[in-house]
Each structure stands twice: as C-alpha cells, then as structure tokens.
N, C-alpha and C. Protein backbone atom coordinates (compact mmCIF):
# COMPACT_ATOMS: atom_id res chain seq x y z
N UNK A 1 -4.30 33.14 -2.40
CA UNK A 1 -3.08 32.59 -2.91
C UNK A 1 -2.60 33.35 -4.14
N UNK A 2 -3.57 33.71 -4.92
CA UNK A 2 -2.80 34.34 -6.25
C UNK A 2 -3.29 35.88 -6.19
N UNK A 3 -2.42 36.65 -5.44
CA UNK A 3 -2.34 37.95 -5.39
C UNK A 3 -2.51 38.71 -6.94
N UNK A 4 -1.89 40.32 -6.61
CA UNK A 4 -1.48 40.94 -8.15
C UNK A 4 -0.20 40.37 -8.50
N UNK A 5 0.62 40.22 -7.67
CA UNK A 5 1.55 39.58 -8.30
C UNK A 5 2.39 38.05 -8.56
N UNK A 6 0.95 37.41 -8.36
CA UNK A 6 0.87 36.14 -9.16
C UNK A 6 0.52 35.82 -9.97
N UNK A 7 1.00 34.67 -10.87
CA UNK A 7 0.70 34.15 -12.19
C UNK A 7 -0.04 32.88 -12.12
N UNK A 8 -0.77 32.20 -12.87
CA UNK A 8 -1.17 30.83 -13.12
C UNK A 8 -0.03 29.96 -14.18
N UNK A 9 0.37 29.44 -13.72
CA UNK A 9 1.11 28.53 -14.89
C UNK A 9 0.24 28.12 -15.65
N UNK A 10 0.71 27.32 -17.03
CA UNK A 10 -0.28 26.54 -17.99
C UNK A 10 -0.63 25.26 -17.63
N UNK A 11 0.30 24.84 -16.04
CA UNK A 11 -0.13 23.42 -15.30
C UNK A 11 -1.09 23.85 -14.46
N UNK A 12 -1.33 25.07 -13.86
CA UNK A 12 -2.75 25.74 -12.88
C UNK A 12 -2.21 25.58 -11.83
N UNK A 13 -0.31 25.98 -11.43
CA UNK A 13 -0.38 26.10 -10.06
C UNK A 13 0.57 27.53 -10.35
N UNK A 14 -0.13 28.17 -8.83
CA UNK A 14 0.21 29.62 -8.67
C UNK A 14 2.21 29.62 -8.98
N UNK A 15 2.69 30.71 -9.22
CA UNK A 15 3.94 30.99 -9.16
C UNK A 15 4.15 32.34 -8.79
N UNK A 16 4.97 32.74 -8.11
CA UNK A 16 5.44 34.57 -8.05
C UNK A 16 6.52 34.66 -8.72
N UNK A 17 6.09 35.87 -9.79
CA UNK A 17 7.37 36.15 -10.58
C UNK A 17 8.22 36.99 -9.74
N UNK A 18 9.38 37.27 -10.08
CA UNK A 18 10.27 37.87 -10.23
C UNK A 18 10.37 38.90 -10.85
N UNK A 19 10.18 40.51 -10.54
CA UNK A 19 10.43 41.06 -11.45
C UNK A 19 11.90 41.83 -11.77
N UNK A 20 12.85 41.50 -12.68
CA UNK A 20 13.78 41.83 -13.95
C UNK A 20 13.24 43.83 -14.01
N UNK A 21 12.86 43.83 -14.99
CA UNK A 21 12.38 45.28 -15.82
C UNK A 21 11.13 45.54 -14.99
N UNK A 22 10.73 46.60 -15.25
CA UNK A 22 9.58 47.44 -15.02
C UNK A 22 8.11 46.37 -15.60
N UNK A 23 8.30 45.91 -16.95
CA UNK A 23 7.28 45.04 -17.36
C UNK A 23 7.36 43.93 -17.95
N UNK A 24 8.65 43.27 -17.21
CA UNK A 24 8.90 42.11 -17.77
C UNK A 24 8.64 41.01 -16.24
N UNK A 25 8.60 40.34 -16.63
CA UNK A 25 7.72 39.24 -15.28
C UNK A 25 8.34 37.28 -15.92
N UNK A 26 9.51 37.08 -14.84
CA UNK A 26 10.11 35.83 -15.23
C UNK A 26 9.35 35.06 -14.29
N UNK A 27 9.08 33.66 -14.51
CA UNK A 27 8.04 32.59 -13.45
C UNK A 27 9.50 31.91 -12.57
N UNK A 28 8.96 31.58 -11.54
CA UNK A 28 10.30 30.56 -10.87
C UNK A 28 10.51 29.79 -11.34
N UNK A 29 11.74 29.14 -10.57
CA UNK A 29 12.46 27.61 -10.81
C UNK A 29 11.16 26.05 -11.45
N UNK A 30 10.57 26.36 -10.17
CA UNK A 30 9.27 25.13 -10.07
C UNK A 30 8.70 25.26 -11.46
N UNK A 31 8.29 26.53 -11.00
CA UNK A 31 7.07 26.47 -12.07
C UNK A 31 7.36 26.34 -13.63
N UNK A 32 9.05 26.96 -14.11
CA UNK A 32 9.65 26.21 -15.29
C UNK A 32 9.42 24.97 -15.29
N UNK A 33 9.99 24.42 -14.56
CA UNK A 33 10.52 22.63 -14.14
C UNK A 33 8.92 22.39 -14.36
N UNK A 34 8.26 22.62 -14.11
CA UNK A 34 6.70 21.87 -14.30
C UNK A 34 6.21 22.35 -16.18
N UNK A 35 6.53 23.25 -16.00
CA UNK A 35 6.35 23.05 -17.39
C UNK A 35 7.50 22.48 -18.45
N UNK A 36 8.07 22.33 -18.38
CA UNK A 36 9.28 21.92 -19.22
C UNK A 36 9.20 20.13 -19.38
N UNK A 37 8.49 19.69 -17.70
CA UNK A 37 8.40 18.41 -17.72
C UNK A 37 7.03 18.22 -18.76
N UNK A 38 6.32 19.17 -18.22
CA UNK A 38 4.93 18.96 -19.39
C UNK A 38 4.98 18.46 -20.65
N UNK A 39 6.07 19.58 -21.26
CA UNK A 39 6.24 19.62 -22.27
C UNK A 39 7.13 18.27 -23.43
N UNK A 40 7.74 17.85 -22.32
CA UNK A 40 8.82 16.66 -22.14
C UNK A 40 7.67 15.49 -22.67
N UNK A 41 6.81 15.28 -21.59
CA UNK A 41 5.88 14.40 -21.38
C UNK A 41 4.82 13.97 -22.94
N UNK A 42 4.24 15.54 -22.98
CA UNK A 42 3.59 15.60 -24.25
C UNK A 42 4.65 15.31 -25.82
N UNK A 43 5.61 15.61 -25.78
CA UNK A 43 6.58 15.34 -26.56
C UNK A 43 6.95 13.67 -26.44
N UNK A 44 6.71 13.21 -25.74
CA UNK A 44 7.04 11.41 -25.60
C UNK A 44 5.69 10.47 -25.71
N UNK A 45 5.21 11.52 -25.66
CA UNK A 45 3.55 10.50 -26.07
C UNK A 45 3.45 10.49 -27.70
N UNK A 46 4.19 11.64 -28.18
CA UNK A 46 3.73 11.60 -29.98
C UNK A 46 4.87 11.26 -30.54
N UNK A 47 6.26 11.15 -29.96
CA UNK A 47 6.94 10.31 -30.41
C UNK A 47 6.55 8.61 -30.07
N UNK A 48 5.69 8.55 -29.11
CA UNK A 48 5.56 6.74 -29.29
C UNK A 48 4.16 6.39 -29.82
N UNK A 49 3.58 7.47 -29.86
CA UNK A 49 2.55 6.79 -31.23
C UNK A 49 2.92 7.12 -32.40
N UNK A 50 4.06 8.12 -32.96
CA UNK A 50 4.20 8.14 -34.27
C UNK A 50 5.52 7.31 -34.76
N UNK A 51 6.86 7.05 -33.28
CA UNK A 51 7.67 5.99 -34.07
C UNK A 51 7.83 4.81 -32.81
N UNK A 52 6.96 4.41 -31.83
CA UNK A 52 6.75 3.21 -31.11
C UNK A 52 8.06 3.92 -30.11
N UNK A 53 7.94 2.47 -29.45
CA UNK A 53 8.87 2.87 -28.10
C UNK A 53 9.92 2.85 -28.58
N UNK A 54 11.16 2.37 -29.56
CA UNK A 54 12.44 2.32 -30.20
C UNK A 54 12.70 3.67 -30.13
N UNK A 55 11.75 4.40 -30.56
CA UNK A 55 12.31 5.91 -31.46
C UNK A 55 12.38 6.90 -30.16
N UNK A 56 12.09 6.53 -29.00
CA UNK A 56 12.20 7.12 -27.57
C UNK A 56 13.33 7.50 -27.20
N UNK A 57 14.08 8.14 -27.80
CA UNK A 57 15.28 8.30 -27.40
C UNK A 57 15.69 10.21 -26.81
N UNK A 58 16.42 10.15 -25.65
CA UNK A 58 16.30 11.79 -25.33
C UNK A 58 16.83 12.57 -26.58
N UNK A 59 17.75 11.87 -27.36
CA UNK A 59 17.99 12.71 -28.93
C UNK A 59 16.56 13.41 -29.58
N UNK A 60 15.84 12.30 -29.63
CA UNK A 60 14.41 12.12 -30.53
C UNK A 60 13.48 13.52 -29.57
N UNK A 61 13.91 12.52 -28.53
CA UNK A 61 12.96 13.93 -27.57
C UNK A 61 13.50 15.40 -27.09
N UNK A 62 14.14 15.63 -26.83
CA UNK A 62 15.00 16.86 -27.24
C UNK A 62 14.25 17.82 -28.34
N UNK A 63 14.35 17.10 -29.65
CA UNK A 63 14.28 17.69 -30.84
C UNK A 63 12.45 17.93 -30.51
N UNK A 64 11.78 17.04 -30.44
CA UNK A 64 10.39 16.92 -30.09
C UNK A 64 9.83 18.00 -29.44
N UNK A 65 10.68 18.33 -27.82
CA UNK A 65 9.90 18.94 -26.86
C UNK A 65 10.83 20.68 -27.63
N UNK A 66 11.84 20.69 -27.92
CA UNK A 66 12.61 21.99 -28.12
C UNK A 66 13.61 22.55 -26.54
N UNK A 67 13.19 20.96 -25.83
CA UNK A 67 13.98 20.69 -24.54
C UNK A 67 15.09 20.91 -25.00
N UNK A 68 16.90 21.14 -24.15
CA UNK A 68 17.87 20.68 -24.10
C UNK A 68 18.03 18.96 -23.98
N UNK A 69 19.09 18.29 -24.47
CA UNK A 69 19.32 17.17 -24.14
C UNK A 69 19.51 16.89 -22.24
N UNK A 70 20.65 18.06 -21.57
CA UNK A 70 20.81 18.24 -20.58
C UNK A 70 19.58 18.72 -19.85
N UNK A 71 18.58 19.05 -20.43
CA UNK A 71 17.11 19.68 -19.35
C UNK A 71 16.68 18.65 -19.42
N UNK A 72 16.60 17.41 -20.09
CA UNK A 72 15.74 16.40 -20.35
C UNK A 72 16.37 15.65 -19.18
N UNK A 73 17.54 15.29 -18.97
CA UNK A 73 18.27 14.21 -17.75
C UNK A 73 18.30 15.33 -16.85
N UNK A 74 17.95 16.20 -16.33
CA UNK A 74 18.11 16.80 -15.56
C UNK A 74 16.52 16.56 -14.49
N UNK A 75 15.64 16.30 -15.41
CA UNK A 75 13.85 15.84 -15.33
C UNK A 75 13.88 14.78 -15.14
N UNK A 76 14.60 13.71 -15.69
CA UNK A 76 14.24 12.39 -15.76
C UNK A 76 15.57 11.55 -15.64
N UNK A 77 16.15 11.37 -16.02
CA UNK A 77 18.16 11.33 -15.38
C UNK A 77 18.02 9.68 -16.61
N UNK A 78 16.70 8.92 -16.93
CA UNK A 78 17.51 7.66 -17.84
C UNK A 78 16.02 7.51 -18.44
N UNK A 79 16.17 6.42 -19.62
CA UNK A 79 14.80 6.64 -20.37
C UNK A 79 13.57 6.31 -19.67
N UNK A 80 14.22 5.47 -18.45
CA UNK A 80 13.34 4.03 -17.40
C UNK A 80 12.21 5.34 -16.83
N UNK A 81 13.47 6.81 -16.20
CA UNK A 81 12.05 7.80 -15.74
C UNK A 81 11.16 8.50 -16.68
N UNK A 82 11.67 8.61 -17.74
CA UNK A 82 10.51 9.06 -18.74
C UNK A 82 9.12 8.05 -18.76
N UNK A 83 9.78 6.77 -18.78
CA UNK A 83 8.71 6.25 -18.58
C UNK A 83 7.77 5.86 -17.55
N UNK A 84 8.34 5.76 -16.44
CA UNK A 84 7.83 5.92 -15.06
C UNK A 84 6.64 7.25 -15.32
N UNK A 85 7.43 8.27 -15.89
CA UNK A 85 6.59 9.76 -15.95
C UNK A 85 5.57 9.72 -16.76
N UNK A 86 5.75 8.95 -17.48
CA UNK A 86 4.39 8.90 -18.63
C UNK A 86 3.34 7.70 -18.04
N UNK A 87 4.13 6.58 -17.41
CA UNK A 87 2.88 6.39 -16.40
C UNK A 87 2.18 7.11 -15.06
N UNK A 88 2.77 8.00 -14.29
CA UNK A 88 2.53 8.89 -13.29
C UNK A 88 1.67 9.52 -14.40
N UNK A 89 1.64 10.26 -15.78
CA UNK A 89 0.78 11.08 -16.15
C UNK A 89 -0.34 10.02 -16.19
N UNK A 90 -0.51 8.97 -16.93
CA UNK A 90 -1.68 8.08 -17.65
C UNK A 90 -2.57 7.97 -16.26
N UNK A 91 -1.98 7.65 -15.10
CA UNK A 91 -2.42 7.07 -14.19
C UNK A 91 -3.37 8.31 -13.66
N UNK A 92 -2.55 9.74 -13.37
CA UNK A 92 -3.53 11.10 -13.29
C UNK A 92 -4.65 11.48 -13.90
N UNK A 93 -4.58 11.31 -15.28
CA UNK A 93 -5.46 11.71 -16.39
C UNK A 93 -6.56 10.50 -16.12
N UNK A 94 -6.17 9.23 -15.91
CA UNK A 94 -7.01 8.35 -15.76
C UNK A 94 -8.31 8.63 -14.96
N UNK A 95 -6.85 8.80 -13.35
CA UNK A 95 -8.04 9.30 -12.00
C UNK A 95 -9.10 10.64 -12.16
N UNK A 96 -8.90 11.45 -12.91
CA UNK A 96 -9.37 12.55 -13.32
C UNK A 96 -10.76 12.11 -13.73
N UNK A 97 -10.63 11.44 -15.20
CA UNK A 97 -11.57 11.27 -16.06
C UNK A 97 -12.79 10.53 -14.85
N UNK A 98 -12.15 9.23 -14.15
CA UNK A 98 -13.36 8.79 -13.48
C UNK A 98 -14.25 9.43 -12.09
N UNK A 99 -13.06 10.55 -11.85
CA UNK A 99 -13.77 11.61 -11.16
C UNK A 99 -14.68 12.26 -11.40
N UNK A 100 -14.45 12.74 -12.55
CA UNK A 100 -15.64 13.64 -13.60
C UNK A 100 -16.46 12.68 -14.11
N UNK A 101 -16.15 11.41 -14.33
CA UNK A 101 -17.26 10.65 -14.61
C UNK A 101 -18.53 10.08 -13.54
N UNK A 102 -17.82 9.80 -12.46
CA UNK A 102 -18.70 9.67 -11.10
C UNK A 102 -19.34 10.83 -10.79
N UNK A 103 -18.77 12.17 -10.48
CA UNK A 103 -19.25 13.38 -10.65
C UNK A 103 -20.81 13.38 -11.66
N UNK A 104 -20.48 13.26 -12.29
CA UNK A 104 -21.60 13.60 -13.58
C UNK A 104 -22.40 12.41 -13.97
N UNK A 105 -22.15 11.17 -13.60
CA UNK A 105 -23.17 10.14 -13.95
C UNK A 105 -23.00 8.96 -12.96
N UNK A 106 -22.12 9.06 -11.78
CA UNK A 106 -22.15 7.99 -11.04
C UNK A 106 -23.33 7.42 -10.24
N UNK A 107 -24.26 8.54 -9.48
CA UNK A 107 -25.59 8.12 -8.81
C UNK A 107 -26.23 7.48 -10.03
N UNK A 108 -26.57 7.56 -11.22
CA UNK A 108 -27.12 7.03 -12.24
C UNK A 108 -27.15 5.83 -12.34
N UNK A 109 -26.02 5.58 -12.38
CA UNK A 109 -25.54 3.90 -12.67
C UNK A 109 -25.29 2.80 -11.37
N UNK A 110 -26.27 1.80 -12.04
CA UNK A 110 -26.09 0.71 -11.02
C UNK A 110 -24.54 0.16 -10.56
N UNK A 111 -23.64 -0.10 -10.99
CA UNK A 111 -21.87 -0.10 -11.26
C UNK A 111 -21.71 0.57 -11.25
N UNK A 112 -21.40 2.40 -10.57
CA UNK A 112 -20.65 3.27 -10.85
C UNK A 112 -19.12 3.35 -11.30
N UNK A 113 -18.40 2.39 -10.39
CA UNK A 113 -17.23 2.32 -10.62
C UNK A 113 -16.60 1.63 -12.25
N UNK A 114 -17.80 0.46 -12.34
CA UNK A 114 -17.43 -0.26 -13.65
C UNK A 114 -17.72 0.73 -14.69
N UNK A 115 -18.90 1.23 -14.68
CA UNK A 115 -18.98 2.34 -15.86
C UNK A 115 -17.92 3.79 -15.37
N UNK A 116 -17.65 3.73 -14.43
CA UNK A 116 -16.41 4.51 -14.62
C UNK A 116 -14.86 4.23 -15.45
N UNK A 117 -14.70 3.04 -15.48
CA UNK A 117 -13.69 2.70 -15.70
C UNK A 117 -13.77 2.02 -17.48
N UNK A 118 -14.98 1.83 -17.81
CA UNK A 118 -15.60 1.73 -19.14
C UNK A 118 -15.33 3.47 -19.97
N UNK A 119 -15.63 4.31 -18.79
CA UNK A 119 -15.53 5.45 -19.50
C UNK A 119 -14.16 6.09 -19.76
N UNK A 120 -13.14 5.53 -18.79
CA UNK A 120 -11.50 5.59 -18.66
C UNK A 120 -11.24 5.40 -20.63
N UNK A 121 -11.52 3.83 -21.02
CA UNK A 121 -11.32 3.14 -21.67
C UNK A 121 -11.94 3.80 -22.93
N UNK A 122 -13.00 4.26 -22.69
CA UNK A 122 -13.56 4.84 -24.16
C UNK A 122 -12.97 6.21 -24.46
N UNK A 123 -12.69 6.98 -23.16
CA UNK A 123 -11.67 8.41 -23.69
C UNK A 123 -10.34 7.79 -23.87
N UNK A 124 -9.91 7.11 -23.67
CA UNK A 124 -8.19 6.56 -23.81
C UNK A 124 -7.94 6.39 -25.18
N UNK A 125 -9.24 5.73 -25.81
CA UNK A 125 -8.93 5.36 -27.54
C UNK A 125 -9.29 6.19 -28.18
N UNK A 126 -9.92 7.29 -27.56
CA UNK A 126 -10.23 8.76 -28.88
C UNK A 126 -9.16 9.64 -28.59
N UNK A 127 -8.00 9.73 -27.80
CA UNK A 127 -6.79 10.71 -27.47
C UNK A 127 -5.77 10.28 -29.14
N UNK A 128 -6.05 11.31 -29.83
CA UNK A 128 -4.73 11.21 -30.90
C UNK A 128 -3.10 10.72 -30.75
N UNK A 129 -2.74 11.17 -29.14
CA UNK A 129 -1.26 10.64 -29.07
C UNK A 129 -2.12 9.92 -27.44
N UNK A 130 -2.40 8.44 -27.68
CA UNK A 130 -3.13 7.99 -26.22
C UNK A 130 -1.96 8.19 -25.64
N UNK A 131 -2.49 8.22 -24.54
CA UNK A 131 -1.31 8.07 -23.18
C UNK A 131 -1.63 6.17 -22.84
N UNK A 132 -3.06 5.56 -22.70
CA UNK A 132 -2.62 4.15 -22.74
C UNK A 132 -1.79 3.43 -23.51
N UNK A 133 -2.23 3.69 -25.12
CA UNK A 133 -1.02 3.24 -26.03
C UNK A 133 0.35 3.23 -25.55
N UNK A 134 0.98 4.39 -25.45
CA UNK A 134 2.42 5.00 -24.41
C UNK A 134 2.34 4.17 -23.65
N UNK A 135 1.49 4.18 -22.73
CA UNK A 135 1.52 3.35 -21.01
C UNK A 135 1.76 2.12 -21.71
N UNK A 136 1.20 1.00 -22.89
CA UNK A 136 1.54 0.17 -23.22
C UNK A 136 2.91 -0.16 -24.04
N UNK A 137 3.41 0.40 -23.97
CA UNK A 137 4.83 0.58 -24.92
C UNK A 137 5.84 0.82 -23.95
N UNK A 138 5.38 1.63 -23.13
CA UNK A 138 6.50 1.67 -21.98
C UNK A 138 6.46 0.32 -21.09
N UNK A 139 5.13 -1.03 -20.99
CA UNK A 139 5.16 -1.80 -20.23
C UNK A 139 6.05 -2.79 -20.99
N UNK A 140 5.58 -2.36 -22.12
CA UNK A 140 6.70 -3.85 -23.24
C UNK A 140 7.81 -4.01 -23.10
N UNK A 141 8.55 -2.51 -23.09
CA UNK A 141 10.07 -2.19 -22.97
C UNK A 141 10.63 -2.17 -21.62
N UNK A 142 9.52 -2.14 -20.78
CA UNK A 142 10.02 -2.30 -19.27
C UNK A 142 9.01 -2.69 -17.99
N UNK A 143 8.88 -4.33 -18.27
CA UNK A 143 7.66 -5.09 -17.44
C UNK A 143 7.94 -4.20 -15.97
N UNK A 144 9.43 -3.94 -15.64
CA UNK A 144 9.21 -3.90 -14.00
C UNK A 144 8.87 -2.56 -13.36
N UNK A 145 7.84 -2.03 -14.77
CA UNK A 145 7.43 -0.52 -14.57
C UNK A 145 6.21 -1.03 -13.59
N UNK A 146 5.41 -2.27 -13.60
CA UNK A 146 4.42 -2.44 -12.74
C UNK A 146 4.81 -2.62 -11.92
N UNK A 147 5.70 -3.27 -11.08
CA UNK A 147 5.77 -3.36 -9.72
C UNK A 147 5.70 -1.57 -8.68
N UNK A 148 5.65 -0.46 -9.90
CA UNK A 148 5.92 1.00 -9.23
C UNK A 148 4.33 1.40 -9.19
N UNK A 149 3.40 0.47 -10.09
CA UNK A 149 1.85 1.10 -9.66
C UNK A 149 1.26 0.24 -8.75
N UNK A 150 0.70 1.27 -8.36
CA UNK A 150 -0.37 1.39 -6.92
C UNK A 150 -1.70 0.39 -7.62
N UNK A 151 -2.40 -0.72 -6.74
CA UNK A 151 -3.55 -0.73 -7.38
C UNK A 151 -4.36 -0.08 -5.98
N UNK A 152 -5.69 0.50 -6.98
CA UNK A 152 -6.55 0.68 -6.00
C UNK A 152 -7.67 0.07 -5.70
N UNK A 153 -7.91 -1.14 -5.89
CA UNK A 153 -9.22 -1.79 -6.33
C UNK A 153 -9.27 -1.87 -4.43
C-alpha cells in the first residue's frame, strides 16, 4: 500500500501526493480533511477544559485550531457536529485503550472486561484536555447526543 510515492499522514493513513515541483510533494483532499478535522477536534477539547462548553464557539475554535471559520462548517456544518465528533473521538480512544488493555492484561484478570473499563476510567482522568470531561460537557449542552451512541454491553 505505501509505495515510494506514498506518504503516512499524522492520522496513519496512506495518501499519494501529488507532485507540483520536482521536490515539493502536496497530500490529497482526504488526507487534509483528516487532518484539519484532527486538528479541529484537539482544538475543542482544550477549549472545553480551559473555558467549559459556553466558550465552544467556531469563532473560539477557528482561532484555537488556526482552522478557517469556513473549514470548520465545512467539517462539521453546526456546533451539535462538533460535538457528535468529539464523541465519535472519546468513544475511539476509549475502544482503543481497552483493546490494549485486554491485549496486555486481559487473560490475567478474573473480569477482564470490568478491569478493562476501570482502566478506560483511570487513563480518562490523567489526559490534560480529557476527552471524557468534553464528552461530559457536550452531554450537558446536548442530552440528545445519547440517543447517537451505540451501546455495546
């Protein structure tokens, strides 16, 4: 998949540049758009732990990510998908962690799943800008963000 003339994005999916000049190398459409949302994303998690969900505003975030106002609705079109997006991230990062946690200590434990989800909970409160905190700020400002998660129990 990733030839010589592929790149890794900073999200870890392949892109083929384009080449412009002799040694200049532009990434595609996608693979902007994935990072730009990244960047969006990480920019709305430290605006709502440093001014709560109020200060969420695409003005606020704009300035935050070094996004356009127009790249920002162009990603997310009203504040409701930013927040949708910051739960789609919490919910990833979540599944991750208890992957790597089952991975690495699940045969161990009598509860795998419960001490998986103990271990969700103990990396969630050492993250400087949590994404649960966020996930909780976005539920305050908009209960009918749960009816869009999946449970998996």
């Amino acid at each position: 998949m990733c030839g010589r003339d592929s790149i890794i994005s900073p999200l870890g999916s392949a892109a083929t540049p384009h080449r412009k000049h002799r040694n200049v190398i532009a990434i595609d459409n996608q693979t902007r758009s994935e990072i730009s949302r990244r960047k969006a994303i990480e920019a709305a998690l430290a605006i709502l732990t440093r001014d709560g969900v109020g200060g969420l505003t695409f003005d606020a975030l704009s300035r935050e990510s070094g996004i356009s106002k127009g790249g920002l609705l162009h990603q997310f079109r009203t504040r409701h998908g930013v927040l949708c997006a910051l739960l789609d991230y919490q919910q990833q990062q979540f599944e991750q962690i208890s992957r790597d946690y089952l991975k690495k200590e699940g045969s161990t434990k009598a509860e795998p799943i419960l001490a998986a989800r103990i271990a969700i909970y103990r990396e969630a409160i050492k993250q400087p800008n949590s994404v649960a905190r966020a996930s909780l700020a976005a539920l305050i400002e908009s209960p009918a963000l749960l009816e869009d998660i999946e449970t998996t129990d």
